[in-house]
Structure formats: C-alpha cells, structure tokens
PDB file of N, CA and C in Angstrom:
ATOM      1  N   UNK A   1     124.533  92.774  92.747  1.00  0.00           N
ATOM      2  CA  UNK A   1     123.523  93.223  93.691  1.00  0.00           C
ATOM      3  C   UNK A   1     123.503  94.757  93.723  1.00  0.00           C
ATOM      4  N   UNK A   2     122.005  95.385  93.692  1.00  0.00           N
ATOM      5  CA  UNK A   2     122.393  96.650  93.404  1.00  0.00           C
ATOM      6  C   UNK A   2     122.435  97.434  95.114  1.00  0.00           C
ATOM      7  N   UNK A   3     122.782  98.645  94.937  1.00  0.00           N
ATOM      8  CA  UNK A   3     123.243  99.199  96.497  1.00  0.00           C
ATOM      9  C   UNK A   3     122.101  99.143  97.375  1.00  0.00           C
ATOM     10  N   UNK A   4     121.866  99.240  98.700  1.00  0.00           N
ATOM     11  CA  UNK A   4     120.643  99.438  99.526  1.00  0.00           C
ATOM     12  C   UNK A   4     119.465 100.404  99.219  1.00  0.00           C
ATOM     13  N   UNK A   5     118.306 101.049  99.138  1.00  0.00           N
ATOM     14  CA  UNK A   5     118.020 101.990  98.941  1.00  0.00           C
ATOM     15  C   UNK A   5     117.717 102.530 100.059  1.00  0.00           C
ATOM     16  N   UNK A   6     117.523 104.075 100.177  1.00  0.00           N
ATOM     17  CA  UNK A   6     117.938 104.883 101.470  1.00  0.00           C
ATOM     18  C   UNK A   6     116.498 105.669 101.391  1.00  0.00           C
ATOM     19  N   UNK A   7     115.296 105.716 102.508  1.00  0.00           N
ATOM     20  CA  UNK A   7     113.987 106.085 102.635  1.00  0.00           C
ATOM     21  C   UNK A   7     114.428 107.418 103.982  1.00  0.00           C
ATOM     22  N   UNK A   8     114.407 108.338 103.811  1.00  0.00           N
ATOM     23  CA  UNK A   8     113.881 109.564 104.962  1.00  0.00           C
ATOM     24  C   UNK A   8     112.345 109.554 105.166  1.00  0.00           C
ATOM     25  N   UNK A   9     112.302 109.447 106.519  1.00  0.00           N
ATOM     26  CA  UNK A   9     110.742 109.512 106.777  1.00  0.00           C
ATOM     27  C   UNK A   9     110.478 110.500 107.837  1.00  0.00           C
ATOM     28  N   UNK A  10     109.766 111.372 107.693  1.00  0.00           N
ATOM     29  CA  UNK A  10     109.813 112.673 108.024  1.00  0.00           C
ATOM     30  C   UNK A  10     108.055 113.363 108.768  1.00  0.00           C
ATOM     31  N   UNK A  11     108.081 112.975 110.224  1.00  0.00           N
ATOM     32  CA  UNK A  11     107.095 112.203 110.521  1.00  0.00           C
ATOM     33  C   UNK A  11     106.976 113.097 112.271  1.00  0.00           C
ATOM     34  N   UNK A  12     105.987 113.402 112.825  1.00  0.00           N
ATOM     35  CA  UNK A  12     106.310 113.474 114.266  1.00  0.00           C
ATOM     36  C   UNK A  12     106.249 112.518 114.999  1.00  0.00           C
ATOM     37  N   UNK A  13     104.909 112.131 114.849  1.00  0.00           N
ATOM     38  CA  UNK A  13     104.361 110.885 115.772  1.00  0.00           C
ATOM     39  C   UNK A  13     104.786 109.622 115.832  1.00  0.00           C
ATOM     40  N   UNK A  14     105.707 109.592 117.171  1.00  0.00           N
ATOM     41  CA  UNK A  14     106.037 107.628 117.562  1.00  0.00           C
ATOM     42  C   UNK A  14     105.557 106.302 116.344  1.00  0.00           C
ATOM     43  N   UNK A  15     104.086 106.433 116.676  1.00  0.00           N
ATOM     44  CA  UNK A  15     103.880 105.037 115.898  1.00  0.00           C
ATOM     45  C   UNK A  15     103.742 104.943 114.358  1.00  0.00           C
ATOM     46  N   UNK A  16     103.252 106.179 113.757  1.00  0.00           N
ATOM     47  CA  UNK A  16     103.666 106.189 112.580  1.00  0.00           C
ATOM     48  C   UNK A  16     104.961 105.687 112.064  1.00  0.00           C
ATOM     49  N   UNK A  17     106.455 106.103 112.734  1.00  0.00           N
ATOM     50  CA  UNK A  17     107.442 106.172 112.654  1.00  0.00           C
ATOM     51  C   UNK A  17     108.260 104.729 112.680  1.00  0.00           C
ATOM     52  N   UNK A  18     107.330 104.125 113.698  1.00  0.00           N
ATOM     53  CA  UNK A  18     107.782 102.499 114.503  1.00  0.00           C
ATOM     54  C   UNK A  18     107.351 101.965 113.107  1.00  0.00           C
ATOM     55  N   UNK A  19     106.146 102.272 112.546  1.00  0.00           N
ATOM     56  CA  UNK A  19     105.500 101.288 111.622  1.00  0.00           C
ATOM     57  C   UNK A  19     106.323 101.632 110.144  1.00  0.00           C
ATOM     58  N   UNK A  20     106.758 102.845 109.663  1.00  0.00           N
ATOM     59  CA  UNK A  20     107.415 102.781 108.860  1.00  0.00           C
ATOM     60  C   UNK A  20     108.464 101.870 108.774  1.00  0.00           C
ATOM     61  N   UNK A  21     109.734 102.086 109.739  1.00  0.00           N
ATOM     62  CA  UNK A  21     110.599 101.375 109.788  1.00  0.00           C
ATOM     63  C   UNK A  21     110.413  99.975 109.579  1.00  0.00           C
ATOM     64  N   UNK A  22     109.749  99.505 110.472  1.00  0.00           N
ATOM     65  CA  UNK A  22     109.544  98.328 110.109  1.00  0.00           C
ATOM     66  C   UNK A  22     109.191  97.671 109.073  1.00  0.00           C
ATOM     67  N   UNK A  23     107.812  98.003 108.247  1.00  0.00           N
ATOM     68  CA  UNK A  23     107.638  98.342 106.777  1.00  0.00           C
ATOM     69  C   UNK A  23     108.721  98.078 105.783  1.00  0.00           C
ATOM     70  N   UNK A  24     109.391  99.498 106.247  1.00  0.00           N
ATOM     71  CA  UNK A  24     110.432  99.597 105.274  1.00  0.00           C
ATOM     72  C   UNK A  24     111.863  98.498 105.358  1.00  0.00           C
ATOM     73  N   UNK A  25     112.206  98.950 106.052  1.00  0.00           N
ATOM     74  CA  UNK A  25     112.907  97.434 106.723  1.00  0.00           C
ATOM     75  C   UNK A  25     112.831  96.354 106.314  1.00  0.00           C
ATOM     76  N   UNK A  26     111.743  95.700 106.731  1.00  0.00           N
ATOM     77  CA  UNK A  26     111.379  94.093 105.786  1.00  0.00           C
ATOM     78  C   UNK A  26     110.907  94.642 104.271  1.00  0.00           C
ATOM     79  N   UNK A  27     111.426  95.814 103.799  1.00  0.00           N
ATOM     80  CA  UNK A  27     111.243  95.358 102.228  1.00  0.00           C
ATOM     81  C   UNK A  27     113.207  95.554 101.814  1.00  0.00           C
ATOM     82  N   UNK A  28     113.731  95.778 102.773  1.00  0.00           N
ATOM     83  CA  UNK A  28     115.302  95.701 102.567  1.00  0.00           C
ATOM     84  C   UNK A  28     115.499  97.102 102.508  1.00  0.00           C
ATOM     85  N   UNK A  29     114.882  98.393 102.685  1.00  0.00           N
ATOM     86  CA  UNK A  29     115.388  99.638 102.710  1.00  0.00           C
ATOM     87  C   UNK A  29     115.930 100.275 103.971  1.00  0.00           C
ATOM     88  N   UNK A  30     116.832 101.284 103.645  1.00  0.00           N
ATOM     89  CA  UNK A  30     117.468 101.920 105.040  1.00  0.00           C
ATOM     90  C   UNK A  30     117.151 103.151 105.225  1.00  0.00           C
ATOM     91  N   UNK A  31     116.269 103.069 106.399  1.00  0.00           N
ATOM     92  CA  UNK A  31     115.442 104.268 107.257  1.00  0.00           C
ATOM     93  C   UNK A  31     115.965 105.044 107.729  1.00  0.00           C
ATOM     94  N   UNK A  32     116.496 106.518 107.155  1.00  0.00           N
ATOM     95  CA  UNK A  32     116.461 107.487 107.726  1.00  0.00           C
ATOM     96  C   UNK A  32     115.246 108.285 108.920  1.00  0.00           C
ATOM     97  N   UNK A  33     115.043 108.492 110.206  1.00  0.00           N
ATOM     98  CA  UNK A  33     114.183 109.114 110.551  1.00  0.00           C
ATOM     99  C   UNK A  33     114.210 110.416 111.240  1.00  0.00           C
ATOM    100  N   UNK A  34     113.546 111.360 110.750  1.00  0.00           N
ATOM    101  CA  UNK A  34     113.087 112.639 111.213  1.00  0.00           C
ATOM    102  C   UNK A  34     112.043 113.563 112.270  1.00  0.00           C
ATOM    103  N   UNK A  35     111.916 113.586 112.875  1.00  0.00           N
ATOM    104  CA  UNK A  35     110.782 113.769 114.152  1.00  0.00           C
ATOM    105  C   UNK A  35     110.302 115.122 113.951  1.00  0.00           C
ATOM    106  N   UNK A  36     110.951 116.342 113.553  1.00  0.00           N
ATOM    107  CA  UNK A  36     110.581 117.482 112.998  1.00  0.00           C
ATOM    108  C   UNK A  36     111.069 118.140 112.068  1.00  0.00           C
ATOM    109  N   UNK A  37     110.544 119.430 111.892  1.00  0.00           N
ATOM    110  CA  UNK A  37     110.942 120.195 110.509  1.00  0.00           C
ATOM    111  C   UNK A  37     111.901 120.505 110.348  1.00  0.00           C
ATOM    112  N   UNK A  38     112.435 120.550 111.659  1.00  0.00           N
ATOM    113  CA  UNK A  38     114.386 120.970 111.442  1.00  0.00           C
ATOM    114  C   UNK A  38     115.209 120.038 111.830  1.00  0.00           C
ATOM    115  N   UNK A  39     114.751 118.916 112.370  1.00  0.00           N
ATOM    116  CA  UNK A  39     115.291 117.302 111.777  1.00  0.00           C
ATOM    117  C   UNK A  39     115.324 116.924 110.459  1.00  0.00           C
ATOM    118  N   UNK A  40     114.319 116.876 109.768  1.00  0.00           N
ATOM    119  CA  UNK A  40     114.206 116.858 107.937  1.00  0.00           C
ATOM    120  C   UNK A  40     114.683 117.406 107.526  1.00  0.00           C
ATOM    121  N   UNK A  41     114.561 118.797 107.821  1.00  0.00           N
ATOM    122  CA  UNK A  41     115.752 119.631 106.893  1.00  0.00           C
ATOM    123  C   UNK A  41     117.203 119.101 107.094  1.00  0.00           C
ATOM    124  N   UNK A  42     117.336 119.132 108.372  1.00  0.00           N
ATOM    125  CA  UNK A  42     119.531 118.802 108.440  1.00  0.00           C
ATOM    126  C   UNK A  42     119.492 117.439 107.414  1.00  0.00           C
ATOM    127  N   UNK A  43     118.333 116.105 107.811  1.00  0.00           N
ATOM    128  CA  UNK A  43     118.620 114.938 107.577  1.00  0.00           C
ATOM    129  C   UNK A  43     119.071 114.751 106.232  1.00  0.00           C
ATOM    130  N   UNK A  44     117.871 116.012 105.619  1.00  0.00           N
ATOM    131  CA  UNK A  44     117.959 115.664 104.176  1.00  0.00           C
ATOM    132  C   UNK A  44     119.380 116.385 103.654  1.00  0.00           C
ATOM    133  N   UNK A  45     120.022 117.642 104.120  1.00  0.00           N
ATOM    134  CA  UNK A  45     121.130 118.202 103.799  1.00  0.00           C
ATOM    135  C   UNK A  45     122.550 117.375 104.249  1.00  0.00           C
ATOM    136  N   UNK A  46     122.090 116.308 104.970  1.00  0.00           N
ATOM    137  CA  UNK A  46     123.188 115.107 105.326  1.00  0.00           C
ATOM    138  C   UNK A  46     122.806 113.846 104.373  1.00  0.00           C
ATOM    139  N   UNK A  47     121.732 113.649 103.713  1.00  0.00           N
ATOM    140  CA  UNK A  47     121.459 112.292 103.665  1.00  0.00           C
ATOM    141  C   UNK A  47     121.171 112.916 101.347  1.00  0.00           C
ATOM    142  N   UNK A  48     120.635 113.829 101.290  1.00  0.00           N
ATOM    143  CA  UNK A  48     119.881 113.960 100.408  1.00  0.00           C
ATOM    144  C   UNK A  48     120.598 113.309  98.605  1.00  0.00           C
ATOM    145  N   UNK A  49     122.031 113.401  99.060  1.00  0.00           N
ATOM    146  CA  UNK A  49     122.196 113.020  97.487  1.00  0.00           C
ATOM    147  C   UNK A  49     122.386 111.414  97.516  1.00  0.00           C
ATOM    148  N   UNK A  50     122.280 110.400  98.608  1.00  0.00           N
ATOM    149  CA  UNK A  50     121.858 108.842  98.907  1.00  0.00           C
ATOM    150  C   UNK A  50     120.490 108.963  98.589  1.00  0.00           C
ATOM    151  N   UNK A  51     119.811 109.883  99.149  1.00  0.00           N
ATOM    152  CA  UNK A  51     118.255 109.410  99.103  1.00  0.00           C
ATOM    153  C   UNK A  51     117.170 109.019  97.934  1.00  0.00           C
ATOM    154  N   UNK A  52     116.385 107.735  97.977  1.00  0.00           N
ATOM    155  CA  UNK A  52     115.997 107.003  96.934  1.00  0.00           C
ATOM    156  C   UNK A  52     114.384 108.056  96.742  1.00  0.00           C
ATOM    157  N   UNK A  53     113.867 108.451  98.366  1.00  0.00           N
ATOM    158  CA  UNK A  53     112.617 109.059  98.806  1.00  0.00           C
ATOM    159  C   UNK A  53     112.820 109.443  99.461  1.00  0.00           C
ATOM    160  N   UNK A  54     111.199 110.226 100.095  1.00  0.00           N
ATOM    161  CA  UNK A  54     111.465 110.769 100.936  1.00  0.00           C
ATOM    162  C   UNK A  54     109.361 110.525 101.743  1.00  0.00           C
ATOM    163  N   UNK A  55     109.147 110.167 102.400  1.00  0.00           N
ATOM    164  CA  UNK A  55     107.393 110.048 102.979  1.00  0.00           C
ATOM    165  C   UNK A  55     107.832 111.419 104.395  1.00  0.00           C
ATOM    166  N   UNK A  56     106.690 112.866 103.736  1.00  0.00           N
ATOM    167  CA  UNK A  56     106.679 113.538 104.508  1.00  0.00           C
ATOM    168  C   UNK A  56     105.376 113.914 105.155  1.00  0.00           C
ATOM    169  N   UNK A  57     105.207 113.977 106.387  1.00  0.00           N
ATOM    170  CA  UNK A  57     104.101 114.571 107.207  1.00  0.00           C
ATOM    171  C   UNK A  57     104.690 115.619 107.073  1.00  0.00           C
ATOM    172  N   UNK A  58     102.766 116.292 106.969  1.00  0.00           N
ATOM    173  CA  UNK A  58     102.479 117.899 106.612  1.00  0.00           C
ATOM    174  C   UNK A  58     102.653 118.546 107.506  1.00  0.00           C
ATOM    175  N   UNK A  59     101.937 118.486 108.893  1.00  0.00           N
ATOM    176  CA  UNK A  59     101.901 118.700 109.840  1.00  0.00           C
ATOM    177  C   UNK A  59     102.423 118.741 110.931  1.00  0.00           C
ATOM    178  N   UNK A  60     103.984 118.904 111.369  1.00  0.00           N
ATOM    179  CA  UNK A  60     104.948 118.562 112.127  1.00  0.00           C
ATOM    180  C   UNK A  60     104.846 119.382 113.675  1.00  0.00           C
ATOM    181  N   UNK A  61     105.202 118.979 114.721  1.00  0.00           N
ATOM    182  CA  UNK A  61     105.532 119.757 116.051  1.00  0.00           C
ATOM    183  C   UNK A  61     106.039 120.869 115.484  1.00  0.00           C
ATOM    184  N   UNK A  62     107.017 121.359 114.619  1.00  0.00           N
ATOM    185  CA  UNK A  62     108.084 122.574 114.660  1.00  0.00           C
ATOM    186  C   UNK A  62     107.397 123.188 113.521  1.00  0.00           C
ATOM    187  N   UNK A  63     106.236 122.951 112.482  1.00  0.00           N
ATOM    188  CA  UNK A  63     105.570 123.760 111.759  1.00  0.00           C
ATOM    189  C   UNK A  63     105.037 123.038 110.468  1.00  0.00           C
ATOM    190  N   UNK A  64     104.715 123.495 109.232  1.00  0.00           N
ATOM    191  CA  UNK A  64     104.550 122.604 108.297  1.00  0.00           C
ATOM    192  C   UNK A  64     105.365 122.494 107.284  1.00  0.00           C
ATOM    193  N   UNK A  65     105.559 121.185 106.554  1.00  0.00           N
ATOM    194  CA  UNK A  65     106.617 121.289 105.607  1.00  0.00           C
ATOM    195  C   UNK A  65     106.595 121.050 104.193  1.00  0.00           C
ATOM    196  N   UNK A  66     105.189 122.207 104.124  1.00  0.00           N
ATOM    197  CA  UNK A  66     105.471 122.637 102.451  1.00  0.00           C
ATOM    198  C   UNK A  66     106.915 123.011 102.018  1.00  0.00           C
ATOM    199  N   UNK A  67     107.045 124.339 103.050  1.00  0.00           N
ATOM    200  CA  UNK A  67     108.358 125.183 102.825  1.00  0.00           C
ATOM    201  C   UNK A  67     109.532 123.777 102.524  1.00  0.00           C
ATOM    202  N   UNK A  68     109.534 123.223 102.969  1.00  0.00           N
ATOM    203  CA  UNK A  68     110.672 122.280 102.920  1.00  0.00           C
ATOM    204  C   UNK A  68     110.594 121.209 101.906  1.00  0.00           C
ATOM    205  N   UNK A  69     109.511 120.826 101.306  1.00  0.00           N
ATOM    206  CA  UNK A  69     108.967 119.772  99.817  1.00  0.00           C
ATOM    207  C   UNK A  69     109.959 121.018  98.980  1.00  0.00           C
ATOM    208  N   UNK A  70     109.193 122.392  99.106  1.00  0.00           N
ATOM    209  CA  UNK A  70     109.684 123.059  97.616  1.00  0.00           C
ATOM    210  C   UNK A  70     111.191 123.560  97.975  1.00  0.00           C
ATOM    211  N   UNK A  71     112.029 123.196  99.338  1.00  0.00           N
ATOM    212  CA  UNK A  71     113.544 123.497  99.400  1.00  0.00           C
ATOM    213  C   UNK A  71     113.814 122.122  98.534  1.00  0.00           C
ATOM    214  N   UNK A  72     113.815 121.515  99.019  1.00  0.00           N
ATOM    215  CA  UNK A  72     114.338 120.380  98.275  1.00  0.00           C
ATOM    216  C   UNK A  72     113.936 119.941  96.592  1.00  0.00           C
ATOM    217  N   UNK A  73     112.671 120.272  95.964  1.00  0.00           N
ATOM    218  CA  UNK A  73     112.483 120.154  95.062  1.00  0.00           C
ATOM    219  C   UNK A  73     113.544 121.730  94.354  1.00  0.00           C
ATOM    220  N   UNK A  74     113.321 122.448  94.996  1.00  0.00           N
ATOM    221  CA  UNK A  74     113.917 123.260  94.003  1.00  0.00           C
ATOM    222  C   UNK A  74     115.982 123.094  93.839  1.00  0.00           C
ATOM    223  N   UNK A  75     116.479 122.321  94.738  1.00  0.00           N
ATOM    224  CA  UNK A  75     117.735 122.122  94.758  1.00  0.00           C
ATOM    225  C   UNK A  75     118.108 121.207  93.708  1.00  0.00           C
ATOM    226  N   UNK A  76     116.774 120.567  93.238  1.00  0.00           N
ATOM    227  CA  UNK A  76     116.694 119.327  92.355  1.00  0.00           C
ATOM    228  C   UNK A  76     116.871 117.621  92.458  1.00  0.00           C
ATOM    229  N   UNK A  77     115.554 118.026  93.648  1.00  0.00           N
ATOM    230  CA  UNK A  77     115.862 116.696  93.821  1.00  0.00           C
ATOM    231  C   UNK A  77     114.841 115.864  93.191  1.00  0.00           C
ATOM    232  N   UNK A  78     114.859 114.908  92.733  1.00  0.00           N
ATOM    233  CA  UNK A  78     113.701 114.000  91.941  1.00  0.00           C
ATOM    234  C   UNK A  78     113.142 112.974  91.906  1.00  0.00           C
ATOM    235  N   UNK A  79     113.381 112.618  92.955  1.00  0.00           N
ATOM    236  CA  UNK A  79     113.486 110.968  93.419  1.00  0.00           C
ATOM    237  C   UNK A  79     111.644 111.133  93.977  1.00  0.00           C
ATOM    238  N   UNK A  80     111.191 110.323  94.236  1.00  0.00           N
ATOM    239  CA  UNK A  80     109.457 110.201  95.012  1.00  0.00           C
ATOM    240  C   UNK A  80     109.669 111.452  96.534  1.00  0.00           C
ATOM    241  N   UNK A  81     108.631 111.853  96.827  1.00  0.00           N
ATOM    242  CA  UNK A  81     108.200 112.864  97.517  1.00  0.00           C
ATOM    243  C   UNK A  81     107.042 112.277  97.898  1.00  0.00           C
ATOM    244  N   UNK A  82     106.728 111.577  99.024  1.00  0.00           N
ATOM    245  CA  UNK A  82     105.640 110.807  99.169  1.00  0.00           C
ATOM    246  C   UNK A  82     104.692 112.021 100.630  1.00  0.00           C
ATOM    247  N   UNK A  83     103.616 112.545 100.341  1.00  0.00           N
ATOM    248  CA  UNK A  83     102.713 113.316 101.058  1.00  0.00           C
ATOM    249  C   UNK A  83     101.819 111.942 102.076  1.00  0.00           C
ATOM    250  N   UNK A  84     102.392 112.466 103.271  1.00  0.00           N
ATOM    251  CA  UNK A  84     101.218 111.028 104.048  1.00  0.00           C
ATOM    252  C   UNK A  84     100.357 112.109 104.921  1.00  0.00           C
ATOM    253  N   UNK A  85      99.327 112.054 104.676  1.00  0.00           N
ATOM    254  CA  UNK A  85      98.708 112.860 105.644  1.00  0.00           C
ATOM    255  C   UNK A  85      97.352 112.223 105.780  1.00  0.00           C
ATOM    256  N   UNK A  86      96.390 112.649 106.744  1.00  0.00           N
ATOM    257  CA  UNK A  86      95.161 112.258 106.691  1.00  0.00           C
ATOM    258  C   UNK A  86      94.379 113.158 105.879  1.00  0.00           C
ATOM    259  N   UNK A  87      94.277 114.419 106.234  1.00  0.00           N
ATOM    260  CA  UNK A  87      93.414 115.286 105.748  1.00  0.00           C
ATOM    261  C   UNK A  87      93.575 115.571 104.216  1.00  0.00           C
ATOM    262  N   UNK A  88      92.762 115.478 103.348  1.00  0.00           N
ATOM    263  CA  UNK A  88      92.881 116.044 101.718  1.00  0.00           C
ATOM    264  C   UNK A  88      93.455 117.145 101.536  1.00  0.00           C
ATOM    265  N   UNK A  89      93.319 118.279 102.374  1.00  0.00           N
ATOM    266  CA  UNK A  89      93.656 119.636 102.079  1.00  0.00           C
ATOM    267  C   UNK A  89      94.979 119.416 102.517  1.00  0.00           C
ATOM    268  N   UNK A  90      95.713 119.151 103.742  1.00  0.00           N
ATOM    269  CA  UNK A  90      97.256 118.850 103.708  1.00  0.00           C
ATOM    270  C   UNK A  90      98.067 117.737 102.403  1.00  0.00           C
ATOM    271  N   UNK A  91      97.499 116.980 101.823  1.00  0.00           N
ATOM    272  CA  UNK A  91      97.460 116.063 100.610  1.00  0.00           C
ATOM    273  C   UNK A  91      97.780 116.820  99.588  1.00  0.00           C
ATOM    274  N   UNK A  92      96.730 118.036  99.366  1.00  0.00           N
ATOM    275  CA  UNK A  92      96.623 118.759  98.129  1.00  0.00           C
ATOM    276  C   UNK A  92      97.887 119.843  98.677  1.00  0.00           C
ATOM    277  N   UNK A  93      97.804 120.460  99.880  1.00  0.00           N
ATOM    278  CA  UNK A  93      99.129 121.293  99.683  1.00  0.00           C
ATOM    279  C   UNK A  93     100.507 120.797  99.515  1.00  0.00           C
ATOM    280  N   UNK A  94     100.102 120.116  99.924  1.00  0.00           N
ATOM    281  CA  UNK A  94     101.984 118.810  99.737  1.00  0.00           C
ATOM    282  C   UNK A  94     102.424 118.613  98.296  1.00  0.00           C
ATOM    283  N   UNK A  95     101.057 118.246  97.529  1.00  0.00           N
ATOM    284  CA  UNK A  95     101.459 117.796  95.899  1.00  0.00           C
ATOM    285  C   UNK A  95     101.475 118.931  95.193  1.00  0.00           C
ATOM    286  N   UNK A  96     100.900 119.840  95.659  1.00  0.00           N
ATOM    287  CA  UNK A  96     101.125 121.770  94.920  1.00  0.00           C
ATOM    288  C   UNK A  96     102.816 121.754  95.441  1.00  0.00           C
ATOM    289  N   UNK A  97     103.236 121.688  96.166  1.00  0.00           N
ATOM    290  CA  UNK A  97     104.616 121.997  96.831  1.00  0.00           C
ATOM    291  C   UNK A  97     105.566 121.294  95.827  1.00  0.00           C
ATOM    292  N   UNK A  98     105.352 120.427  95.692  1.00  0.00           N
ATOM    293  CA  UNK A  98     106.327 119.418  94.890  1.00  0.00           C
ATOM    294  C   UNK A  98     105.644 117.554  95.470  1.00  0.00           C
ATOM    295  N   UNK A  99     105.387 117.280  96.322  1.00  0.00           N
ATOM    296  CA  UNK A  99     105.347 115.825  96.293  1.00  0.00           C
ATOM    297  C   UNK A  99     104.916 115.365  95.241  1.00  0.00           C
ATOM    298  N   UNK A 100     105.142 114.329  94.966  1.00  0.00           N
ATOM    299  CA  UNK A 100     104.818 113.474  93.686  1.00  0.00           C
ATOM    300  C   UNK A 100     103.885 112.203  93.829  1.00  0.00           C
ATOM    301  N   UNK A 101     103.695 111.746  95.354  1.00  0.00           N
ATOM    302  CA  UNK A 101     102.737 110.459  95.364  1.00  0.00           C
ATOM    303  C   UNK A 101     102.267 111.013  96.616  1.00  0.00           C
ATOM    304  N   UNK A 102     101.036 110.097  97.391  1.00  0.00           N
ATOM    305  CA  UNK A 102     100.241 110.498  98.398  1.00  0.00           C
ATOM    306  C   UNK A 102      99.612 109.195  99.158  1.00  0.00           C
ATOM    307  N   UNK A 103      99.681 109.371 100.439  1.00  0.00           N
ATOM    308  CA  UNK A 103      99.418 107.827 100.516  1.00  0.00           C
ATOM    309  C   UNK A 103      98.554 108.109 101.990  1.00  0.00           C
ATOM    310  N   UNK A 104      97.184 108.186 101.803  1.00  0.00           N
ATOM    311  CA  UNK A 104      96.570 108.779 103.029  1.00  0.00           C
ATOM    312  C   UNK A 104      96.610 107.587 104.343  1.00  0.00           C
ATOM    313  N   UNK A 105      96.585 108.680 105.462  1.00  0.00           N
ATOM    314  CA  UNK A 105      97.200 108.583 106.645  1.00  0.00           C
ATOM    315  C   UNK A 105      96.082 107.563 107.246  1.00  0.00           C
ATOM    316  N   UNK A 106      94.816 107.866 106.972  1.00  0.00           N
ATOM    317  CA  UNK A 106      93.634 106.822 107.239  1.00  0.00           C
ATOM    318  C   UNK A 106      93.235 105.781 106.476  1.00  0.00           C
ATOM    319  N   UNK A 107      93.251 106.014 105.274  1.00  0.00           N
ATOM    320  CA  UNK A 107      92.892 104.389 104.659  1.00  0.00           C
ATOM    321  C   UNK A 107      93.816 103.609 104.013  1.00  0.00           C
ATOM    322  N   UNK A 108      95.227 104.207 103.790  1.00  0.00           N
ATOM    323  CA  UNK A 108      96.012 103.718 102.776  1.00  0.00           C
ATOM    324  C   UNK A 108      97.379 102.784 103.645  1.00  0.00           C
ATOM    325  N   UNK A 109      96.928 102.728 104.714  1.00  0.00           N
ATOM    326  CA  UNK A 109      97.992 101.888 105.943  1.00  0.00           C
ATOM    327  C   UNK A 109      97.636 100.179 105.564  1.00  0.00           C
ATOM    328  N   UNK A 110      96.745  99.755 105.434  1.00  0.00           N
ATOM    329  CA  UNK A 110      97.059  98.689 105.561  1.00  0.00           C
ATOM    330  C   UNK A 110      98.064  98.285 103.667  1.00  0.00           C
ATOM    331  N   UNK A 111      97.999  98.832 103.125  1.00  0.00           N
ATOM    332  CA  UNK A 111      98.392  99.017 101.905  1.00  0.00           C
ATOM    333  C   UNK A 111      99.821  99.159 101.903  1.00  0.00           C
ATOM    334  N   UNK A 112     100.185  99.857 102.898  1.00  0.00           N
ATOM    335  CA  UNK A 112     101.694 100.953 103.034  1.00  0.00           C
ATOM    336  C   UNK A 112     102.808 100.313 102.272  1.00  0.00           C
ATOM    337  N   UNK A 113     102.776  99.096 103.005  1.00  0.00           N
ATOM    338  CA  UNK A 113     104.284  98.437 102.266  1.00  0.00           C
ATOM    339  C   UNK A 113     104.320  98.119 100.258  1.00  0.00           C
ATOM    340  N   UNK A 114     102.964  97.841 100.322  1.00  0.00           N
ATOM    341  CA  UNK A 114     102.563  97.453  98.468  1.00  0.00           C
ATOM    342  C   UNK A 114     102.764  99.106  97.557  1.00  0.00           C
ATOM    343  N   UNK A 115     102.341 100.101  98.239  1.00  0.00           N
ATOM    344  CA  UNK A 115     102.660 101.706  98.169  1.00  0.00           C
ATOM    345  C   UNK A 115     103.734 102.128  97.709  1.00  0.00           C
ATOM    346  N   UNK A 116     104.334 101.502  98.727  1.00  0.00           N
ATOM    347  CA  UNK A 116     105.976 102.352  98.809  1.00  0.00           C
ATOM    348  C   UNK A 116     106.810 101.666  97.941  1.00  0.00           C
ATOM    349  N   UNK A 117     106.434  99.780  97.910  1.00  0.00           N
ATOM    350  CA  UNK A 117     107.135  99.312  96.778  1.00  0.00           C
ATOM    351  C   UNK A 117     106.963  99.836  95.795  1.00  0.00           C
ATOM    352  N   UNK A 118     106.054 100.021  95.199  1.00  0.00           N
ATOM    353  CA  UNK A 118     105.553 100.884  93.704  1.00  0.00           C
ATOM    354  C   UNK A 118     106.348 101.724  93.595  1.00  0.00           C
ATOM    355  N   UNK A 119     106.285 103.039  94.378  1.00  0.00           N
ATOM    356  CA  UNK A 119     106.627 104.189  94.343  1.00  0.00           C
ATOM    357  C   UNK A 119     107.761 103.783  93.990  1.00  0.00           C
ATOM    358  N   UNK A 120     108.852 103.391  95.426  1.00  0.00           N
ATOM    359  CA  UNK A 120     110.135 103.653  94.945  1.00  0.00           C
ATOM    360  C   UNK A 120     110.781 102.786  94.290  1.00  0.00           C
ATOM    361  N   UNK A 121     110.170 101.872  93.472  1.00  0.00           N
ATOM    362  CA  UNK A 121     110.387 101.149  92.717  1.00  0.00           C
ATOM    363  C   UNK A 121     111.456  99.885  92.902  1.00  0.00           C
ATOM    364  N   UNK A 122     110.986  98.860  94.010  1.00  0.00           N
ATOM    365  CA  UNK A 122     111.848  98.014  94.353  1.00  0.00           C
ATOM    366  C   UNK A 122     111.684  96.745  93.778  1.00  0.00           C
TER     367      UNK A 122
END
C-alpha cells in the first residue's frame, strides 16, 4: 500500500475550505489547511517536503500569494501547484508565478474532486 498523500490547501474563505476537505478526504488524502499567507508559508516550511500539492487562493486576507507560488517553486518544489481562483487575471498571475494547473473558482466546483484526482495523480 503506497503512503497517504498529503494536499495543503491554502485558502481564506470557510466554505471553500469545508468543501475541500471533504473532497479531499473521501478521495483518501490528508488535508493540510491554511487560512492565510503567513499560514501557507509556515505550513508549507513544516509540511513541504511530505507534500504531494498544493490548491492556492490568489487572493488571501494577509495579501496575495504570487510571492509565495515563486518561494516555493524556486526552493524546488515540483509536485502540482493548483491556482483556484475565480477571476482569469488572478489564474493567469498564479500560472506566470509557477502554478502548474488551474481549476476556476466558478465553474470548475462541481468537477473539483475528478480535478484534483487527475492532477495529483491518484
């Protein structure tokens, strides 16, 4: 059996957050969660060499987290970088930063769980 895989989700808003977990959860993954930009950052500097992914909102209470896609991409990390946002232009700055997949915040929910299987390849 191979080990658990380990998801950071990096997110402000409550129900986004409820619905990940759960999501993720019933596909057998273990949810790291982050509420702001300097939650993500520690989580990932505690969690980052377990981590399978990572699904980040652009737009956080404590600021935005391009700066933080290209900390972590540049430390080398390589695993999926998933951009969830609604707006295209936060989408497009996320995947300039480093994210690697995109999974919009308005139409791509009922989808989420078929998404993330892909991505992180379960």
């Amino acid at each position: 059996m191979s080990p658990q895989k380990t998801i950071l989700v990096v997110e402000d808003e409550e129900l986004p957050q409820v619905v990940f977990k759960v999501y993720l959860e019933d596909l057998g993954l273990r949810v790291v969660q982050a509420f702001t930009l300097e939650e993500g950052g520690n989580a990932f500097d505690k969690h980052g060499a377990i981590l399978d992914g990572i699904i980040m909102d652009h737009n956080l209470g404590d600021g935005y987290s391009t700066n933080l896609v290209k900390k972590i991409r540049g430390i080398g990390f390589v695993n999926p970088i998933i951009a969830f946002s609604g707006s295209a232009d936060s989408q497009k700055e996320l995947l300039e930063a480093g994210c690697s997949h995109r999974i919009d915040r308005k139409g791509d929910v009922p989808n989420l769980a078929g998404s993330i299987k892909e991505i992180i390849k379960i």
